[in-house]
N, C-alpha and C. Protein backbone atom coordinates (compact mmCIF):
# COMPACT_ATOMS: atom_id res chain seq x y z
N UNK A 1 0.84 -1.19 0.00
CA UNK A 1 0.00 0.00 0.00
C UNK A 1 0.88 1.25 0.00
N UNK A 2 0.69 2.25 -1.06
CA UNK A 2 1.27 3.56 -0.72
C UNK A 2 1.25 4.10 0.38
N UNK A 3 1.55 4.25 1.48
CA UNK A 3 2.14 4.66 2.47
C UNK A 3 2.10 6.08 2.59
N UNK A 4 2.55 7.14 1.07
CA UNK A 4 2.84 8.11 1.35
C UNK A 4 1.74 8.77 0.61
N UNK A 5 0.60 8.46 0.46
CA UNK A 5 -1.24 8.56 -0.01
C UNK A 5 -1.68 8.16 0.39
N UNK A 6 -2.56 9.51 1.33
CA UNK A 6 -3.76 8.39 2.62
C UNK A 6 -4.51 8.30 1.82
N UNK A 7 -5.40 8.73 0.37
CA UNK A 7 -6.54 7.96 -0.01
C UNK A 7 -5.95 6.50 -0.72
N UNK A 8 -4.75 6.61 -1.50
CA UNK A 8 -3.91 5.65 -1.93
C UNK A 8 -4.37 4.19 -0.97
N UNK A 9 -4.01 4.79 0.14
CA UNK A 9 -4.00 3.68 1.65
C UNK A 9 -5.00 3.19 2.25
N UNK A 10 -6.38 4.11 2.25
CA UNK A 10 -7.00 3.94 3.15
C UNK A 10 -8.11 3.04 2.12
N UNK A 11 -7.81 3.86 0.78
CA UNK A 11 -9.22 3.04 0.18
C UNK A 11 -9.20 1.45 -0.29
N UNK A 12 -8.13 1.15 -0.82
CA UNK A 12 -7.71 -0.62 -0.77
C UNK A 12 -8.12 -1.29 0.36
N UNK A 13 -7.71 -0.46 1.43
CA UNK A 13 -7.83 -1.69 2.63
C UNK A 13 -9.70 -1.50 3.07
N UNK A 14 -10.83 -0.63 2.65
CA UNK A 14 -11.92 -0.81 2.71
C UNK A 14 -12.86 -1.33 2.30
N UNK A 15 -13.96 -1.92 3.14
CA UNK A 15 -15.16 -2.30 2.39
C UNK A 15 -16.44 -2.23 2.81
N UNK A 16 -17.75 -3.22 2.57
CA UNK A 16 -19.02 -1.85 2.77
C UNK A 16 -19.16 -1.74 4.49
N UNK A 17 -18.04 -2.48 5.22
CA UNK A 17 -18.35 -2.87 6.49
C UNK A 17 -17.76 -1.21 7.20
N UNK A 18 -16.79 -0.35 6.14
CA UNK A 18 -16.47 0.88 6.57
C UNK A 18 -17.36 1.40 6.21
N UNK A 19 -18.22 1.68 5.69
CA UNK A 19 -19.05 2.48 5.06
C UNK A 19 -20.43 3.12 6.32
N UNK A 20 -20.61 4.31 6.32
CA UNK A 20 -21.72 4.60 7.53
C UNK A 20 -22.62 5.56 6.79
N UNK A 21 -21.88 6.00 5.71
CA UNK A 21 -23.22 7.11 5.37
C UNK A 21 -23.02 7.11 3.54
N UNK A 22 -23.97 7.51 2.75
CA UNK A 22 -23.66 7.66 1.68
C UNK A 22 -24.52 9.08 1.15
N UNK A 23 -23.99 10.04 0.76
CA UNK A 23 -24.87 11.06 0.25
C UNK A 23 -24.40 11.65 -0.83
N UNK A 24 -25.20 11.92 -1.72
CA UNK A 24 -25.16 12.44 -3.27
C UNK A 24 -25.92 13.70 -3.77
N UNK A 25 -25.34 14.35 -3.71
CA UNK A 25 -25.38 15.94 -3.88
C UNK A 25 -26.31 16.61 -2.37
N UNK A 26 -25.60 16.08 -1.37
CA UNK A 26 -25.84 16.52 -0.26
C UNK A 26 -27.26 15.19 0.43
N UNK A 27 -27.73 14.36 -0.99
CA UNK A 27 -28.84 13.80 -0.57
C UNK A 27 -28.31 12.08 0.63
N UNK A 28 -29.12 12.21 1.58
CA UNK A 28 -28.70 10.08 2.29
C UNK A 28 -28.77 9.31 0.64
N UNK A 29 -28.64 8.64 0.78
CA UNK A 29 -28.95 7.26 0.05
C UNK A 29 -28.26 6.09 0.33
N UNK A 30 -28.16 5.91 1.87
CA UNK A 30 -28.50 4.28 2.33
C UNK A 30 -28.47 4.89 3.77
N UNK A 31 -29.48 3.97 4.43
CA UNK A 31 -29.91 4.09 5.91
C UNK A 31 -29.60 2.86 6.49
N UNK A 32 -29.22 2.75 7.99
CA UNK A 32 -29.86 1.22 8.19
C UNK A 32 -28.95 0.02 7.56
N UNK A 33 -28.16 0.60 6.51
CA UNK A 33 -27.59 -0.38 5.93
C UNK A 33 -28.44 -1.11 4.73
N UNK A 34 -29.26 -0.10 4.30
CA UNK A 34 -29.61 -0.80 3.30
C UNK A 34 -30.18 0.76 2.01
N UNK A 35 -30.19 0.45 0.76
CA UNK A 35 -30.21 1.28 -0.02
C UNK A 35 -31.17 2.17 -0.10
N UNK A 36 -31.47 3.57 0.26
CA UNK A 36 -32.36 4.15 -0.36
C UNK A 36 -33.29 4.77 -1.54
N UNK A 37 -34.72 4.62 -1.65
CA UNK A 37 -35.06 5.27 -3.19
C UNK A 37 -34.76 4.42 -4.48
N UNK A 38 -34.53 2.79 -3.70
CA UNK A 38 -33.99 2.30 -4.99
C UNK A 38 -34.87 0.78 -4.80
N UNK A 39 -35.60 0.37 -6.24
CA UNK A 39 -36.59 -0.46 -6.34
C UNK A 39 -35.28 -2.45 -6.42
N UNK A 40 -34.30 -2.43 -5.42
CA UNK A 40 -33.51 -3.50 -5.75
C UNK A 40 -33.80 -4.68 -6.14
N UNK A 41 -35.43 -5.12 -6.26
CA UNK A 41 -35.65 -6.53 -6.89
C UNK A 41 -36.25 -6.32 -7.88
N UNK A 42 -36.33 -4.76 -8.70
CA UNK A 42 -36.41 -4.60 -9.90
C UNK A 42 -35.03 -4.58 -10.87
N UNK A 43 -34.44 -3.82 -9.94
CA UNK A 43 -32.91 -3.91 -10.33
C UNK A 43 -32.82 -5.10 -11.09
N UNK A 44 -32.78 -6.48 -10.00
CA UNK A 44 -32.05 -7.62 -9.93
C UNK A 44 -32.81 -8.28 -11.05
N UNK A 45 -33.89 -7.86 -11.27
CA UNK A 45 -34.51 -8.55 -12.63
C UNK A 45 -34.30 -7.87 -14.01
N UNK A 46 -33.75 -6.83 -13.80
CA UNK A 46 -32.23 -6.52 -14.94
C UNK A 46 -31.13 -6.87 -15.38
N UNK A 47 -30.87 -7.91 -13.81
CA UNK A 47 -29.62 -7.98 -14.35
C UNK A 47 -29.35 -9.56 -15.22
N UNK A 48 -28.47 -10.30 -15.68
CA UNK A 48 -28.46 -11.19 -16.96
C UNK A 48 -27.22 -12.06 -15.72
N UNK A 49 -27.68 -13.16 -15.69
CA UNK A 49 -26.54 -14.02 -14.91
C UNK A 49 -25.53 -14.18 -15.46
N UNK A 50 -24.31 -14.25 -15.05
CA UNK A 50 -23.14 -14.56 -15.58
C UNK A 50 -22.92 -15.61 -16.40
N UNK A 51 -23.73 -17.01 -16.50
CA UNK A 51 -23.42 -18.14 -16.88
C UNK A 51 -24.23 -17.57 -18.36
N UNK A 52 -25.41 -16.84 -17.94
CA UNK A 52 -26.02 -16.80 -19.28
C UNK A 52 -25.08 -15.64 -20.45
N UNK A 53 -24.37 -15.54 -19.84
CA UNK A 53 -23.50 -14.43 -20.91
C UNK A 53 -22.35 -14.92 -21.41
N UNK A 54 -21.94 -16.25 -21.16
CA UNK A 54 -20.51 -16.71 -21.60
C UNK A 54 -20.62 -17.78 -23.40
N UNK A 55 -20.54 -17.17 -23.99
CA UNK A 55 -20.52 -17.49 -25.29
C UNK A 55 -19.37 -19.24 -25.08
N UNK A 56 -20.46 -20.17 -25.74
CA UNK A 56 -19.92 -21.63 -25.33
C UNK A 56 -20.16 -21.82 -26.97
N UNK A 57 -19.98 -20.76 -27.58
CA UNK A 57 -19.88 -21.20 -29.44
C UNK A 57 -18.73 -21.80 -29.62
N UNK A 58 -17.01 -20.90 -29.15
CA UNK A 58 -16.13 -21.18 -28.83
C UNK A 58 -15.26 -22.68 -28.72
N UNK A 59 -16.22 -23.38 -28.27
CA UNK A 59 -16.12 -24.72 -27.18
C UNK A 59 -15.39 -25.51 -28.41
């Protein structure tokens, strides 16, 4: 770790377990530990599984 860059330093060694607040243009958006304003099991039915995206034409 750069040593002589505290964001260099501090941000590698973090994860969401550092995390306490999140705000975006002054706005919260996660409370509680969990996301605000955001529909996440609509999300998740956006998203495309990994297995279904790996081209097995290749093979």
């Amino acid at each position: 770790m750069p040593l002589d860059d505290p964001t260099g330093t501090v941000v590698p060694g973090s994860d969401a377990r550092n995390i306490s607040a999140v705000l975006i243009n002054g706005e919260p958006r996660n409370g509680n530990g969990q996301v605000l304003g955001v529909d996440l099991p609509h999300c998740a039915r956006g998203c495309v599984p990994p297995a279904d995206m790996l081209d097995t034409s290749a093979a």
